[in-house]
N, C-alpha and C. Protein backbone atom coordinates (compact mmCIF):
# COMPACT_ATOMS: atom_id res chain seq x y z
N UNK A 1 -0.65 22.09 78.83
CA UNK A 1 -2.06 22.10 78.56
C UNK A 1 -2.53 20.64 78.48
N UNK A 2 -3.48 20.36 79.32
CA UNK A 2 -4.04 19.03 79.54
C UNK A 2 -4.98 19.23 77.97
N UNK A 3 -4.85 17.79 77.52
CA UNK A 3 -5.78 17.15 76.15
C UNK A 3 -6.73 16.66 76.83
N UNK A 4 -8.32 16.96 75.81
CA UNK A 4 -8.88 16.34 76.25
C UNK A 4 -9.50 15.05 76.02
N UNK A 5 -10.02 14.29 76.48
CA UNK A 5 -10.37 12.74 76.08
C UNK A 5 -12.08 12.92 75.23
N UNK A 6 -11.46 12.26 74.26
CA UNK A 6 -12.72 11.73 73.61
C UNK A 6 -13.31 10.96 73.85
N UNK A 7 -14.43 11.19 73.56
CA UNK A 7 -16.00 10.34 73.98
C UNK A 7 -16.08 9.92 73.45
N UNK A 8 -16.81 8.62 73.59
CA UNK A 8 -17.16 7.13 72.91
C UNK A 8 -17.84 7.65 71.60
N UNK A 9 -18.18 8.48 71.73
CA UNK A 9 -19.40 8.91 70.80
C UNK A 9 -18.63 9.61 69.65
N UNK A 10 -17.37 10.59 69.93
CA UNK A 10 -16.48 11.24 69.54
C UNK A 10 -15.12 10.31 68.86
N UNK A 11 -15.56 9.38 69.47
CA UNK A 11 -14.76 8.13 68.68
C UNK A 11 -14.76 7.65 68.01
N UNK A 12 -16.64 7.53 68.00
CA UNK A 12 -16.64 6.37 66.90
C UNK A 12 -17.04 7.28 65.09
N UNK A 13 -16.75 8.77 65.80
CA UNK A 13 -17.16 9.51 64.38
C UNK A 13 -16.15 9.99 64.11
N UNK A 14 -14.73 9.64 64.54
CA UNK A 14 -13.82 9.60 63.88
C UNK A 14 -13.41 9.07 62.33
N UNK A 15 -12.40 10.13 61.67
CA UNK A 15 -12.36 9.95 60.56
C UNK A 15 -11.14 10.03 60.04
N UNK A 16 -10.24 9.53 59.15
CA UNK A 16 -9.39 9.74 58.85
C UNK A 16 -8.87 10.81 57.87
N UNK A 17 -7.70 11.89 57.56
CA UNK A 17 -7.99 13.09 57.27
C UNK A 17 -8.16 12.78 55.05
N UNK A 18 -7.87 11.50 55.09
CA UNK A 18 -8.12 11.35 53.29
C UNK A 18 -9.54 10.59 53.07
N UNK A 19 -9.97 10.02 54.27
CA UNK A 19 -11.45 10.00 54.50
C UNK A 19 -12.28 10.73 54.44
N UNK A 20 -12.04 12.16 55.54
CA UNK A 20 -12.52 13.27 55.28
C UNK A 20 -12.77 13.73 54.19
N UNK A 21 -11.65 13.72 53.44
CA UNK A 21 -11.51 14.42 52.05
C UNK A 21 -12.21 14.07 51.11
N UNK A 22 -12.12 12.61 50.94
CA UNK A 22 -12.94 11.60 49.99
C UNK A 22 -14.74 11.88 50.54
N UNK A 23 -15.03 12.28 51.22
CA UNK A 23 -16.54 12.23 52.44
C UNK A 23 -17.13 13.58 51.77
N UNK A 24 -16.44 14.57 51.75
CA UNK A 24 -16.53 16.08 51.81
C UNK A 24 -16.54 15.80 49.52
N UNK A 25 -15.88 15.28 48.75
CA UNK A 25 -15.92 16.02 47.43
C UNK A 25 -17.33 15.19 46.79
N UNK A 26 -17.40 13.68 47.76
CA UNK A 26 -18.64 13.10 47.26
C UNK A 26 -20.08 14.07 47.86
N UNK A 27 -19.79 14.49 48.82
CA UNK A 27 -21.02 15.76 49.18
C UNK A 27 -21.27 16.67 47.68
N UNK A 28 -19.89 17.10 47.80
CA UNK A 28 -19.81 18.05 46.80
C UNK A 28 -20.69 18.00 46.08
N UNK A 29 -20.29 16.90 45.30
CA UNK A 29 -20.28 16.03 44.01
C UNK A 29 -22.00 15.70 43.77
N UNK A 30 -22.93 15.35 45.01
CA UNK A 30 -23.59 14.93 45.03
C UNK A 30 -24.41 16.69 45.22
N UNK A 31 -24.13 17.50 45.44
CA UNK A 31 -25.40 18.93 45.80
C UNK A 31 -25.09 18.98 44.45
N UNK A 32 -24.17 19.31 43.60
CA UNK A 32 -24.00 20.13 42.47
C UNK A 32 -24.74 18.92 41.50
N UNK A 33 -24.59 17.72 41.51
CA UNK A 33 -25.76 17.30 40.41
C UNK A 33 -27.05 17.36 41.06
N UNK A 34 -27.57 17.32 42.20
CA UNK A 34 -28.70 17.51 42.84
C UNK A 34 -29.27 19.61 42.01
N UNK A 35 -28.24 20.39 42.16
CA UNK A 35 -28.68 21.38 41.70
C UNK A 35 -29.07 22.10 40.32
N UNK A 36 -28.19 21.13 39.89
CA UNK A 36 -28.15 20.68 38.09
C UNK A 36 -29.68 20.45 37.98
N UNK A 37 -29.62 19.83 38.22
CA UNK A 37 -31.12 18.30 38.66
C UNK A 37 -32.33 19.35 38.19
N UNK A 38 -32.21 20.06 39.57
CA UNK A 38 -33.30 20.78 39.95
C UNK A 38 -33.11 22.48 40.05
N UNK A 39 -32.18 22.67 39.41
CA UNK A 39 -31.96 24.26 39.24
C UNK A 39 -33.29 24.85 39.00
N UNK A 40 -34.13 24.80 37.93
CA UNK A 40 -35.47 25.65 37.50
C UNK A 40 -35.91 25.57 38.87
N UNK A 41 -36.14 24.40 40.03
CA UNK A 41 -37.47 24.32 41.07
C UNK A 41 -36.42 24.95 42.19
N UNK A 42 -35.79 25.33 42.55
CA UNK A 42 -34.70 26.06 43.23
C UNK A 42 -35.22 27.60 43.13
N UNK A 43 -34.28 27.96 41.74
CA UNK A 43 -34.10 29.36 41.37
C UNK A 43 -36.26 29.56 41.31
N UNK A 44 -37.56 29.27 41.27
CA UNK A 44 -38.43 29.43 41.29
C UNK A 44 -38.90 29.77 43.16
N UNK A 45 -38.03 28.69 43.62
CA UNK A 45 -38.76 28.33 44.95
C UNK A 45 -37.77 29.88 45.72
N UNK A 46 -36.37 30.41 45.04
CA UNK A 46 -35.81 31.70 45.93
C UNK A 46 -37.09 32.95 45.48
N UNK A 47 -37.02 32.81 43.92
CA UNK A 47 -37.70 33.66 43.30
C UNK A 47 -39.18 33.78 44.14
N UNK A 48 -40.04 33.42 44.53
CA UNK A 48 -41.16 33.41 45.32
C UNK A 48 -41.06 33.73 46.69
N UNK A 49 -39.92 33.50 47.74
CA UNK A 49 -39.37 34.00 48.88
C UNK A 49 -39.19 34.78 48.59
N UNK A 50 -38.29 35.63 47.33
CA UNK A 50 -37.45 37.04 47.59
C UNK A 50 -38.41 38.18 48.04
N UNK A 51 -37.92 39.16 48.57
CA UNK A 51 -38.88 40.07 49.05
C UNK A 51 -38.44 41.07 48.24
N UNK A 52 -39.55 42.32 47.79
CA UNK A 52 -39.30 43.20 46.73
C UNK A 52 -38.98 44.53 47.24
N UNK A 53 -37.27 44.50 46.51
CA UNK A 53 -36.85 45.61 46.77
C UNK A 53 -37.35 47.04 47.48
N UNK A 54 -38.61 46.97 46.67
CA UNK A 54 -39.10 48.71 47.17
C UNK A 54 -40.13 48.52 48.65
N UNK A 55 -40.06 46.92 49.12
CA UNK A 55 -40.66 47.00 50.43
C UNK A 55 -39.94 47.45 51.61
N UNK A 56 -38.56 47.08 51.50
CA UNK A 56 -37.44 47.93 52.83
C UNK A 56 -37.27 49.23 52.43
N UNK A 57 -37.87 50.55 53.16
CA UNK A 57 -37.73 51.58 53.11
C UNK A 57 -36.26 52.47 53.55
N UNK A 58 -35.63 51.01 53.87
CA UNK A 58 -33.96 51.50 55.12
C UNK A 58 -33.25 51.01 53.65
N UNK A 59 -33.67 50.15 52.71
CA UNK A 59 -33.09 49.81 51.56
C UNK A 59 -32.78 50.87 50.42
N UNK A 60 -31.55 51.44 49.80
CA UNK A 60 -31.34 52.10 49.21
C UNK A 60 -31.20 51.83 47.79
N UNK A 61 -31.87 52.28 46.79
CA UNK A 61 -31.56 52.57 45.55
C UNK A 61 -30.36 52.90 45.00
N UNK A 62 -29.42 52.41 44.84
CA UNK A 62 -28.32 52.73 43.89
C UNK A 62 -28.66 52.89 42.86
N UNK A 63 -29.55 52.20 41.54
CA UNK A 63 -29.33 52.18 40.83
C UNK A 63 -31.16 53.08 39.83
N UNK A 64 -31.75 54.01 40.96
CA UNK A 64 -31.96 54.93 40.11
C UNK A 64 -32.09 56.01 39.20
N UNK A 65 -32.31 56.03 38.10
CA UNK A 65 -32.34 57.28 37.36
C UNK A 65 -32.76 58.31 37.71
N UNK A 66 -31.72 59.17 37.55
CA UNK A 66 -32.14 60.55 37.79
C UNK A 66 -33.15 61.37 37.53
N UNK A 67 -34.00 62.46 37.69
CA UNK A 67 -34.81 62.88 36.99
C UNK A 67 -33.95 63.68 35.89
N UNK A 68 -34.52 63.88 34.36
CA UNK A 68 -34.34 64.63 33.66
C UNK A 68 -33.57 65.80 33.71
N UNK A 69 -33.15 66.61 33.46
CA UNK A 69 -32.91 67.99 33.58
C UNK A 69 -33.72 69.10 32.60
N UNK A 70 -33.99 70.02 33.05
CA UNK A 70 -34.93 70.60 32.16
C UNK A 70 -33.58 72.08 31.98
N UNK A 71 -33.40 71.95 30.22
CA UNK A 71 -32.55 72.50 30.11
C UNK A 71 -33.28 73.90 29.77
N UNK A 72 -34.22 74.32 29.90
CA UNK A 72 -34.71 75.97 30.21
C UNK A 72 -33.97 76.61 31.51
């Protein structure tokens, strides 16, 4: 199986794999105090997108109550 050659471009965004690693936990590192940060304007900004349950009619209720039983 022929390898294929990297592009200049593909080169120069090369990374080394403890580079990577070190690249990827400062991301991390950096959303989770970003979400800390701003959790209330987040969880407000899903809360205003979410769409309400009883508008998908293909959406099922699991979790309603039964009617009563009428023990006559």
């Amino acid at each position: 199986m022929a390898r294929k050659r990297r592009t200049e471009q593909e080169h120069e965004l090369a990374v080394s794999d403890e580079a990577a690693a070190y690249i990827a936990d400062a991301l991390m590192q950096l959303a989770l105090d970003f979400e800390n940060t701003h959790y209330a304007q987040i969880r407000r900004h899903h809360q205003a997108n979410a769409t309400d349950p009883d508008v998908n009619p293909r959406q099922l209720d699991l979790f309603r109550k039964p009617p009563p039983c009428d023990p006559s």
